[in-house]
Protein backbone atom coordinates (compact mmCIF):
# COMPACT_ATOMS: atom_id res chain seq x y z
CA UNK A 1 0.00 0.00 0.00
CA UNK A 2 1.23 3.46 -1.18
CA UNK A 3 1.50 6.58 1.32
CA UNK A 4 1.28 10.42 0.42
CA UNK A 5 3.70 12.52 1.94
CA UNK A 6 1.31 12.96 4.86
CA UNK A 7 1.03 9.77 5.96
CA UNK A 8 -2.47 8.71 4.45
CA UNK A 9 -2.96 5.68 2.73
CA UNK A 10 -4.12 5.81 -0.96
CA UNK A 11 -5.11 3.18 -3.47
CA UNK A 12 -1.75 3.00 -5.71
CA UNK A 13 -4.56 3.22 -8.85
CA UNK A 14 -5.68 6.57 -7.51
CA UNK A 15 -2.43 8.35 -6.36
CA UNK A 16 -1.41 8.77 -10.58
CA UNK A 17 -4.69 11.24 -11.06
CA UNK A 18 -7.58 13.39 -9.98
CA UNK A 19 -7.66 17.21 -8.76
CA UNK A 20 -4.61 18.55 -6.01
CA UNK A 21 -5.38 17.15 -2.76
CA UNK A 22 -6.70 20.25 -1.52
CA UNK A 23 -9.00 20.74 -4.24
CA UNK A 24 -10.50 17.07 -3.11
CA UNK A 25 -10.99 18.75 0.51
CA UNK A 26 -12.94 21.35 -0.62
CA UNK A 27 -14.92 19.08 -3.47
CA UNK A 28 -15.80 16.91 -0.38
CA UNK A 29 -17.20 19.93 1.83
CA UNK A 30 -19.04 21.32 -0.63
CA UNK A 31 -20.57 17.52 -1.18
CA UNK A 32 -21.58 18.12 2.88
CA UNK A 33 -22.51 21.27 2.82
CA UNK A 34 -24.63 20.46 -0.31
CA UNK A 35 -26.49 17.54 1.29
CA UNK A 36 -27.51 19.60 4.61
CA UNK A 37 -28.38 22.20 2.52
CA UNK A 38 -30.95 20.31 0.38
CA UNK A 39 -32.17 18.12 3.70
CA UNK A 40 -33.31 21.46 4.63
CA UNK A 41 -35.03 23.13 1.70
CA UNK A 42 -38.23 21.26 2.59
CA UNK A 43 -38.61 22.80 6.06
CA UNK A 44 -39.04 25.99 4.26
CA UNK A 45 -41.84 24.26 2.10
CA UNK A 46 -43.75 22.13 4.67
CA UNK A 47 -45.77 25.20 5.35
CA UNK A 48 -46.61 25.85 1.54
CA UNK A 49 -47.53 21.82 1.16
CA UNK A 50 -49.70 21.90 4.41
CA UNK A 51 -51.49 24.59 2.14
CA UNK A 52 -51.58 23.31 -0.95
CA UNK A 53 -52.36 19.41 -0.38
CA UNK A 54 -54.36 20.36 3.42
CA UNK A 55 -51.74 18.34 5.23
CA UNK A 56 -52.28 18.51 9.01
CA UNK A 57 -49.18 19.06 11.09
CA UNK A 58 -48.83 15.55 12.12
CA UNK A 59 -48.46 14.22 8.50
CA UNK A 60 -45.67 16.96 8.23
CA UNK A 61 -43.66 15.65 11.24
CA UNK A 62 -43.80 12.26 9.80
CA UNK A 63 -42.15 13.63 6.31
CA UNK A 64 -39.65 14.80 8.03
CA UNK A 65 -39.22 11.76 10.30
CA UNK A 66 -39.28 9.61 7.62
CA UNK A 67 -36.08 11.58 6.44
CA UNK A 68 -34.23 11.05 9.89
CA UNK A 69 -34.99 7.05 9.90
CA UNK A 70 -34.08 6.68 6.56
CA UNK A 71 -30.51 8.89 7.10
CA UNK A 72 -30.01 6.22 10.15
CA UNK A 73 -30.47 3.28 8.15
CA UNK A 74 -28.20 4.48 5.39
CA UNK A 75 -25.90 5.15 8.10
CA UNK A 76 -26.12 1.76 9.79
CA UNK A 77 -25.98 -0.40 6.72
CA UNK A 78 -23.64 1.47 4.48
CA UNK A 79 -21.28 3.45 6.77
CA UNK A 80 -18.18 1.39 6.39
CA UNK A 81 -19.10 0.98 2.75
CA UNK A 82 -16.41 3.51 1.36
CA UNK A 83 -13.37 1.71 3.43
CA UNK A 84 -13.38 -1.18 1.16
CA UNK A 85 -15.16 0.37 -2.28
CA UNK A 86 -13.44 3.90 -1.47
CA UNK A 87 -14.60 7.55 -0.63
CA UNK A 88 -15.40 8.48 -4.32
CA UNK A 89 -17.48 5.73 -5.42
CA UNK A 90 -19.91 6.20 -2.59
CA UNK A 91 -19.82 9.80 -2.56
CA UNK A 92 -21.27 9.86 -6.12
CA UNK A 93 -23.75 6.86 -5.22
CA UNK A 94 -24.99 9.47 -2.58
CA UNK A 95 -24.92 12.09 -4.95
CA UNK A 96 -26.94 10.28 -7.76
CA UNK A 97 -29.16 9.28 -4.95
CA UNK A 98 -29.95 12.99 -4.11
CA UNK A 99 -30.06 14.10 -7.50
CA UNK A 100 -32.99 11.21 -7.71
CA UNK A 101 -34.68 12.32 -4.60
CA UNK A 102 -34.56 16.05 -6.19
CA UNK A 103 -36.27 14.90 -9.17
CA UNK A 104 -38.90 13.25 -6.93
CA UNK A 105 -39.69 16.53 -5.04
CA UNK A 106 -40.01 18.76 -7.85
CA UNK A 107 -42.61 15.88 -9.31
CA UNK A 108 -44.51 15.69 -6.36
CA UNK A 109 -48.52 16.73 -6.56
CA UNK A 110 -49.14 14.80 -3.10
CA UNK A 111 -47.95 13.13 -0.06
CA UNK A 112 -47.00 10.12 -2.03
CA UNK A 113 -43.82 11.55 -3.65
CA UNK A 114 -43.34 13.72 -1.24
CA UNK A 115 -42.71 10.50 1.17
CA UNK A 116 -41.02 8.93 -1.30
CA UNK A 117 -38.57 11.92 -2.21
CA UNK A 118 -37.91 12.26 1.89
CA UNK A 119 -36.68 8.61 2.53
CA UNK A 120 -34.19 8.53 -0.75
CA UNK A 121 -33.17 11.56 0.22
CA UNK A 122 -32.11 10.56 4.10
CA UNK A 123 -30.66 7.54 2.37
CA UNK A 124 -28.37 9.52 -0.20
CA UNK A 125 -27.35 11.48 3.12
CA UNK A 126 -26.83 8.20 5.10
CA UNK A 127 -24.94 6.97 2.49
CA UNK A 128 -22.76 9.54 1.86
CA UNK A 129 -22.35 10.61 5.92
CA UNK A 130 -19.31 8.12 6.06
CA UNK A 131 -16.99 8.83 3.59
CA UNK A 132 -17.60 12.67 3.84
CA UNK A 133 -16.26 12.09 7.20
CA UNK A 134 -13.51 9.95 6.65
CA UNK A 135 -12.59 11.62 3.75
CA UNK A 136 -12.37 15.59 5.14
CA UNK A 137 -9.97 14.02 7.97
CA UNK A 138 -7.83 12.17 5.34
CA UNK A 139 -7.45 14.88 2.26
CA UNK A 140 -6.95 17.72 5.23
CA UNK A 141 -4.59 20.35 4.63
CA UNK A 142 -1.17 19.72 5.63
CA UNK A 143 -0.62 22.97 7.29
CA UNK A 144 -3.91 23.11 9.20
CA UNK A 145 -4.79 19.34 9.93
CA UNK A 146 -7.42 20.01 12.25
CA UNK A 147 -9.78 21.58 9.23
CA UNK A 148 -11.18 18.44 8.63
CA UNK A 149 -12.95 18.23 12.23
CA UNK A 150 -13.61 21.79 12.09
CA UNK A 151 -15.88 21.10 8.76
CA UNK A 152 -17.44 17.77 9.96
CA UNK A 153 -18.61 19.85 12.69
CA UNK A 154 -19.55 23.18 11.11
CA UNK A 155 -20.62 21.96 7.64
CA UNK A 156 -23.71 20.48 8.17
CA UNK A 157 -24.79 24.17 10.36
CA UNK A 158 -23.67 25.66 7.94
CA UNK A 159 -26.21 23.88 4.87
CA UNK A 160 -29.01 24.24 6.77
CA UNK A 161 -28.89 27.47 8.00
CA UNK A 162 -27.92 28.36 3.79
CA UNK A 163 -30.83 26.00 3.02
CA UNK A 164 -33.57 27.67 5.06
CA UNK A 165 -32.95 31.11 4.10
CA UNK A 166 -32.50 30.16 0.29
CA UNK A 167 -35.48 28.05 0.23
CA UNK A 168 -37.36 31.02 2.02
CA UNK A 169 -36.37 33.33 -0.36
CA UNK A 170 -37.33 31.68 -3.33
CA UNK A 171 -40.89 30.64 -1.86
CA UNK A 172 -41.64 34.09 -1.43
CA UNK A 173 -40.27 35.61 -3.99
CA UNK A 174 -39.78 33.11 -7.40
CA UNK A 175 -41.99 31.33 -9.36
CA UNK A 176 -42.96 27.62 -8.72
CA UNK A 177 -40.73 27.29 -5.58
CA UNK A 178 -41.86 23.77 -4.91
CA UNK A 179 -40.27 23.02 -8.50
CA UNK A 180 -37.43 25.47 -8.87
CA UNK A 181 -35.59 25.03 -5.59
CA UNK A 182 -34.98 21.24 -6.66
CA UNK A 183 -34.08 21.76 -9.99
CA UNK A 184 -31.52 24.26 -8.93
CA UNK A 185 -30.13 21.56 -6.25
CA UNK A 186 -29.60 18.96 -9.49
CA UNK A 187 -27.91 21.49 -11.30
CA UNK A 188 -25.42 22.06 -8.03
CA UNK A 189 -25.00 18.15 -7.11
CA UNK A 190 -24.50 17.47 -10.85
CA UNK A 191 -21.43 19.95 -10.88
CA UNK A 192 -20.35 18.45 -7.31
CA UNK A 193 -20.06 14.87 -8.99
CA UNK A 194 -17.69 16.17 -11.62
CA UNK A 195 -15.82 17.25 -8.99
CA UNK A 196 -15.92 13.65 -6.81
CA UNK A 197 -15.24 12.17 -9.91
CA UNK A 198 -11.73 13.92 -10.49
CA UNK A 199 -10.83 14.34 -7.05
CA UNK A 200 -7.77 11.76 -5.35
CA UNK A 201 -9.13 9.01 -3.43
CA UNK A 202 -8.03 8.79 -0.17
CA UNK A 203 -8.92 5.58 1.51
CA UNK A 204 -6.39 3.10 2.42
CA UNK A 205 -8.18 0.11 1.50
CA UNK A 206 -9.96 1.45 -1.94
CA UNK A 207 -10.76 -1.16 -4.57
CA UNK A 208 -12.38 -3.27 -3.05
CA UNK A 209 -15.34 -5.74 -3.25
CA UNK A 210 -18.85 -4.55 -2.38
CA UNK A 211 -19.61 -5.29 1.12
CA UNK A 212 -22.66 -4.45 3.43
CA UNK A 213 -20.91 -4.55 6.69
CA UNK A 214 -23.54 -3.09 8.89
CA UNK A 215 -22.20 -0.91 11.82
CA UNK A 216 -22.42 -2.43 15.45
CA UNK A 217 -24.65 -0.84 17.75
CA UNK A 218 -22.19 -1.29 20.72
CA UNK A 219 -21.30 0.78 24.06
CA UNK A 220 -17.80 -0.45 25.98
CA UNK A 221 -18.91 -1.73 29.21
CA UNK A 222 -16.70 0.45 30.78
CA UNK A 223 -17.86 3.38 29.09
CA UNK A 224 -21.72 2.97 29.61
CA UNK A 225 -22.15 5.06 32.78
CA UNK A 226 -20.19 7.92 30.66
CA UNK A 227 -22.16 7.41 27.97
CA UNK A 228 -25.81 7.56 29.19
CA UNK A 229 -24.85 10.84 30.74
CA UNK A 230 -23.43 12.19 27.91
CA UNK A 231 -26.40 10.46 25.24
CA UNK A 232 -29.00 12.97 26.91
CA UNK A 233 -27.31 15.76 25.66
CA UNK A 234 -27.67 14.21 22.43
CA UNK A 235 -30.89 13.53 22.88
CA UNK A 236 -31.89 17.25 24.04
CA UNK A 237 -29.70 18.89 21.50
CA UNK A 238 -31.57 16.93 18.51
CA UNK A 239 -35.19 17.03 20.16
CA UNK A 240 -34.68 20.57 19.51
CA UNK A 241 -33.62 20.21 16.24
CA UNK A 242 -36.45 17.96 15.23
CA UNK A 243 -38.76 20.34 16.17
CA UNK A 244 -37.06 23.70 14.62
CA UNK A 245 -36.71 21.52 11.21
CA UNK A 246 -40.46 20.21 11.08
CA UNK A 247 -42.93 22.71 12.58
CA UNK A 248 -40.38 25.70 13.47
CA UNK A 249 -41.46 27.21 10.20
CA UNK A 250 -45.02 27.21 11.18
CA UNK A 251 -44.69 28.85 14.77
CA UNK A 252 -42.57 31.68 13.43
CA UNK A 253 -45.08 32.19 10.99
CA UNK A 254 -47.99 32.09 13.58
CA UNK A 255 -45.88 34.60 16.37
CA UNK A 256 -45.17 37.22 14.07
CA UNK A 257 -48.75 36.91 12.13
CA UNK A 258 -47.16 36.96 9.13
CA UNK A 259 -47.54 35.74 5.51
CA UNK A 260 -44.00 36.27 4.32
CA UNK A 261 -42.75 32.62 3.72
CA UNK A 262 -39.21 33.86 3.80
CA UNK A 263 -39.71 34.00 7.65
CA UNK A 264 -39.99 30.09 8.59
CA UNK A 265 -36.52 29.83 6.39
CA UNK A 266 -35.34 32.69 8.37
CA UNK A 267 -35.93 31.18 11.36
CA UNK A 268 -34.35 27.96 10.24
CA UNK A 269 -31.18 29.72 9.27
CA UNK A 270 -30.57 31.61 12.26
CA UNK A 271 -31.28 28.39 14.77
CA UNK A 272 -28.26 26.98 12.46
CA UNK A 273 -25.95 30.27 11.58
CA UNK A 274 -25.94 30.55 15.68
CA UNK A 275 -25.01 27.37 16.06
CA UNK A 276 -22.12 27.68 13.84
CA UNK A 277 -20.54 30.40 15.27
CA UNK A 278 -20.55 28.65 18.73
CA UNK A 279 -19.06 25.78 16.75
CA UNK A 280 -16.59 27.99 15.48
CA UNK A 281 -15.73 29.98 18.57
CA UNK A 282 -15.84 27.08 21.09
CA UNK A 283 -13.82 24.44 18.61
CA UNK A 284 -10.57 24.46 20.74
CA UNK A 285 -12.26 24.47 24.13
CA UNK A 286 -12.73 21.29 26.56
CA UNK A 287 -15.33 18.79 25.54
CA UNK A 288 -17.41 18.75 28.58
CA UNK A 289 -17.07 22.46 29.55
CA UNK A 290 -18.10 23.37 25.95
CA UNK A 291 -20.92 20.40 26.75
CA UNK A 292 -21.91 22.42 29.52
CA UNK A 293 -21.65 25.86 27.76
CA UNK A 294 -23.99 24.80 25.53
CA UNK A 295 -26.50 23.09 27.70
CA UNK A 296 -26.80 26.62 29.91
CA UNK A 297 -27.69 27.99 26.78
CA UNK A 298 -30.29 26.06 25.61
CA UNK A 299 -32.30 25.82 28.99
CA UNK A 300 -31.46 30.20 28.50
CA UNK A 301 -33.28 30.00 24.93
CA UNK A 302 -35.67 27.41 25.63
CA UNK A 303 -36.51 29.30 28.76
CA UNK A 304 -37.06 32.42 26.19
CA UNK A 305 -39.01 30.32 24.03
CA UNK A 306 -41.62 30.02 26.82
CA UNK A 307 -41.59 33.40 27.51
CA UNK A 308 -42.36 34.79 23.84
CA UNK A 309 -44.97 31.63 23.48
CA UNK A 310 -46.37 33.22 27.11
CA UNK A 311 -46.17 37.07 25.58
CA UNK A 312 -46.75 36.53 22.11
CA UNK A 313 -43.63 38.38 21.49
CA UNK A 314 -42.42 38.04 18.01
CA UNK A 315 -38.79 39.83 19.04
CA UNK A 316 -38.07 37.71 21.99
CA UNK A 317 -38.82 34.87 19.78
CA UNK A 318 -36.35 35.55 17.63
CA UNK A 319 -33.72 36.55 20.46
CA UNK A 320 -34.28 32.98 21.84
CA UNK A 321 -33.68 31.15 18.52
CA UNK A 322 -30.66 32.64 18.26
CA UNK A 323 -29.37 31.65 22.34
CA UNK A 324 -30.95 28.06 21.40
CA UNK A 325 -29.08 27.84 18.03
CA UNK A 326 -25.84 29.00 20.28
CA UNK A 327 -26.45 26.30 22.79
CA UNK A 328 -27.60 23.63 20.13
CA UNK A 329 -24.43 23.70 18.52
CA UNK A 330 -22.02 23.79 21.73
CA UNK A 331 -23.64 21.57 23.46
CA UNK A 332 -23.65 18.99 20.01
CA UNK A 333 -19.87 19.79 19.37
CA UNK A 334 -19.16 19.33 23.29
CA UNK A 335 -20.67 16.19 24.20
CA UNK A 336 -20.01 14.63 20.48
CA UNK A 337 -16.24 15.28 21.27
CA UNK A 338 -16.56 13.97 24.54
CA UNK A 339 -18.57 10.78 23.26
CA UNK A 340 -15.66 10.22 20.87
CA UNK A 341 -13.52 9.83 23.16
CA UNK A 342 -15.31 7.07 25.25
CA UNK A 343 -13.71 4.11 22.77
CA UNK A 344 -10.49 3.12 21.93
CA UNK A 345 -10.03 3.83 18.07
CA UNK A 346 -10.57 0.00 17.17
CA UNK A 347 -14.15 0.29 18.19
CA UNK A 348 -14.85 3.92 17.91
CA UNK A 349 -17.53 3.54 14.76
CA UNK A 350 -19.62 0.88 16.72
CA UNK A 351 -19.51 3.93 19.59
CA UNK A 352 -20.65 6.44 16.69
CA UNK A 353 -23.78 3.79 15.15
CA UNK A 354 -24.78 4.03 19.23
CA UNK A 355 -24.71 8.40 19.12
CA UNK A 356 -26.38 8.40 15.65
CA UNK A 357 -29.13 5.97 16.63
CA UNK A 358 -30.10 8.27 20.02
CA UNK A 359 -29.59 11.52 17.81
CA UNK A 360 -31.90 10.46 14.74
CA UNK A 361 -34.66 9.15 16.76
CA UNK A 362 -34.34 12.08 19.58
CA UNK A 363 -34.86 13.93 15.92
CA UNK A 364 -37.68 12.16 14.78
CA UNK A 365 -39.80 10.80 17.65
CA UNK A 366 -40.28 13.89 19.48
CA UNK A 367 -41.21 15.96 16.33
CA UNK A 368 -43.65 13.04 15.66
CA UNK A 369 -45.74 13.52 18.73
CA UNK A 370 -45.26 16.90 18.71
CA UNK A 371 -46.89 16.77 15.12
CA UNK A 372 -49.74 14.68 16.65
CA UNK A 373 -50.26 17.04 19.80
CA UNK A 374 -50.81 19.68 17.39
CA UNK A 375 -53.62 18.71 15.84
CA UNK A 376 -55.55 18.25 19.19
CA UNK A 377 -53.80 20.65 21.56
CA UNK A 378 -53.03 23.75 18.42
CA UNK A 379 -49.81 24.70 17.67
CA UNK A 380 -49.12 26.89 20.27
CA UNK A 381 -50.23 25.01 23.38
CA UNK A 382 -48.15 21.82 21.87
CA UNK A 383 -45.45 23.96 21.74
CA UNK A 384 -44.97 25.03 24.93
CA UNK A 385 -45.27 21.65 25.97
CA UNK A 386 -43.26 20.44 24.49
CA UNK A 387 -39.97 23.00 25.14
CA UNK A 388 -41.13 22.63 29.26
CA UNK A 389 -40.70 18.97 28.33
CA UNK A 390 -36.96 19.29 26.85
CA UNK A 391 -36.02 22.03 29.21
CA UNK A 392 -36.61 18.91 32.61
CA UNK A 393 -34.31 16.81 30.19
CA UNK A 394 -31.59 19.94 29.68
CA UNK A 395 -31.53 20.67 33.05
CA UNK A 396 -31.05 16.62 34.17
CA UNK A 397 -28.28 16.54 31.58
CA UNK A 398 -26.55 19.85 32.80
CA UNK A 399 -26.47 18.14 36.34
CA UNK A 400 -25.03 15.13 35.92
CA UNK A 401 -22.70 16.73 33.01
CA UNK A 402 -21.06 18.73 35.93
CA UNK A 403 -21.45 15.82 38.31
CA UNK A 404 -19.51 13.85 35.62
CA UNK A 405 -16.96 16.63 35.49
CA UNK A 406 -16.25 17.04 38.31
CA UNK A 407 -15.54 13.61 39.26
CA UNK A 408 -13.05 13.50 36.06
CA UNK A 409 -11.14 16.59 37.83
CA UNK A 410 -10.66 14.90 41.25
CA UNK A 411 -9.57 11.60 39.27
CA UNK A 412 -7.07 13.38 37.40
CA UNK A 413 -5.48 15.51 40.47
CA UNK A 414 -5.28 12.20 42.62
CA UNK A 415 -3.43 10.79 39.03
């Protein structure tokens, strides 16, 4: 097996051509950022479906569920994939995948499609979620080699926030939205694929046979304790999300009694641009004090939350997206970091399948009852609810975070 000059292994077939290594980075971050993007365009829309097709806001909240599962089985069954076939072969199988479920959505004249478009979709993303990974740690610059966890972390922020405000703006303001916005996506992935298809490929072990080796669910017993302190920041941090994604459109809409659709994307993007820049700003500090950083800020925004639900305010609503999107993001990046770090490297992906199994269904269950609450309880009342609800489960995991902390401070002194 051939090495670069930095140490990562490369398929001797793939070291003789494609674009400078650096040019691959970037090929493969725009592939992320791409995908997040596009998984978020259709929060923008849900409200213009509900509309058009008289969907009730439970049906919504299984659309987007059905995304989330689908992502996790992807995941699950295809997340080693590119270690034996390589990073660019499944990166353009993702890729074709999307450009597939774009095709679907700008077809769709009812739920049917729309379902259908959803669940490739999350499997194009599920697909793909490994070798972006792998591959933005491998083709990282040699002068700054911690870029590549910098973008696995702030990339997928990064699309959704761009997705939510771009999708808003062409709702309100272009023709045929529901069509347009995914044609414009096939045009991007379909330059994106050029680009995996030239780019270097980077994994060791490329060339390989196709195998389904599905990822092991599986926690080190020493580790578990850790773990299910650290998994309900996880859970928190996507219950939020889930909720922001599938029916934070609509309650943005409803507080600031307004018609403008460009305001549910709004809302969308800032939950996400905030939790970049915590991302961004927090990257080099200690996994659980960033943990905790983050989950003191979102019991501060969900606690604002309630209090614009309780005025009606449509300003204080805003101000607490923004201190939830902060804490969101810390509190992922913190307690992801710190989860990583639970597992020797050998068995580090069957740590990961565990995280991404607790994230996607904190992402999708909640949103699902919270979809069904609505249509008996209204909007509004379901929505309070349901932040009191994640706020107990913020505050449990902020206590035992620091309980957890602490302990690892007196265990390292006596060391």
């Amino acid at each position: 097996m051939s090495k670069t000059t930095t140490g990562v292994g490369v398929h001797p077939a793939a070291a003789a051509a494609g674009v400078p290594r650096g040019s691959g980075f970037w090929v493969v971050g725009a592939v992320l950022v791409l995908l997040m993007l596009s998984s978020s365009v259709p929060s923008a829309l849900y409200v213009l479906y509900q509309e058009k097709w008289d969907l009730s806001s439970g049906v919504i909240t299984v659309v987007f569920a059905l995304y989330a599962v689908t992502v996790l089985a992807g995941l699950l069954l295809f997340g080693s994939l590119s270690d034996t076939l390589g990073r660019r072969p499944v990166l353009a199988a993702g890729l074709l995948l999307a450009i597939v479920s774009m095709v679907l959505f700008a077809s769709a004249q009812g739920l049917g499609l729309l379902l259908a478009a959803r669940a490739v979709q999350g499997l194009a993303v599920g697909l793909a979620t490994g070798a972006m990974g792998a591959a933005l740690l491998e083709l990282s610059p040699a002068s700054r080699p911690a870029l590549g966890a910098q973008v696995n972390s702030a990339g997928p922020t990064v699309g959704i926030g761009l997705g939510g405000i771009g999708a808003g703006l062409l709702v309100q303001y272009a023709p045929a939205p529901t069509v347009l916005s995914y044609l414009m996506l096939v045009g991007a992935f379909a330059v994106t694929l050029v680009g995996v298809a030239r780019m270097r490929e980077s994994a060791p072990g490329a060339g390989g046979r196709f195998r389904v080796v599905p990822h092991r669910i599986h926690v080190p017993a020493g580790a578990r304790g850790r773990f299910a302190v650290l998994v309900l920041t996880i859970v928190a941090v996507w219950s939020v999300g889930g909720f922001y994604l599938s029916l934070g459109p609509h309650l943005a809409l409803s507080l600031l009694e307004s018609t403008n659709y460009l305001v549910g994307g709004a809302t969308v993007a800032l939950l996400a641009g905030a939790a970049t820049v915590a991302q961004l700003m927090l990257g080099r500090t200690e996994a659980l004090r960033t943990a905790v950083l983050g989950l003191c800020g979102l019991l501060a925004g969900l606690a604002l939350v309630l209090l614009a639900l309780g005025l009606g305010s449509a300003t204080v609503f805003l101000v607490a997206t923004a201190v939830l999107g902060s804490g969101w993001g810390a509190a992922f990046l913190g307690s992801f970091r710190a989860l990583s770090a639970l597992a020797d490297p050998a068995h580090r992906g069957e740590l990961t399948a565990a995280v991404y199994v607790f994230a996607y269904l904190a992402m999708s269950v909640p949103a699902v009852l919270a979809g069904m609450l609505t249509n008996i309880h209204g909007l509004h009342r379901t929505s309070v609810g349901f932040m009191a609800a994640v706020a107990g489960v913020c505050a449990l995991a902020l206590l035992v975070t620091l309980r957890m902390a602490a302990r690892t401070r007196s265990e390292g002194s006596t060391a």
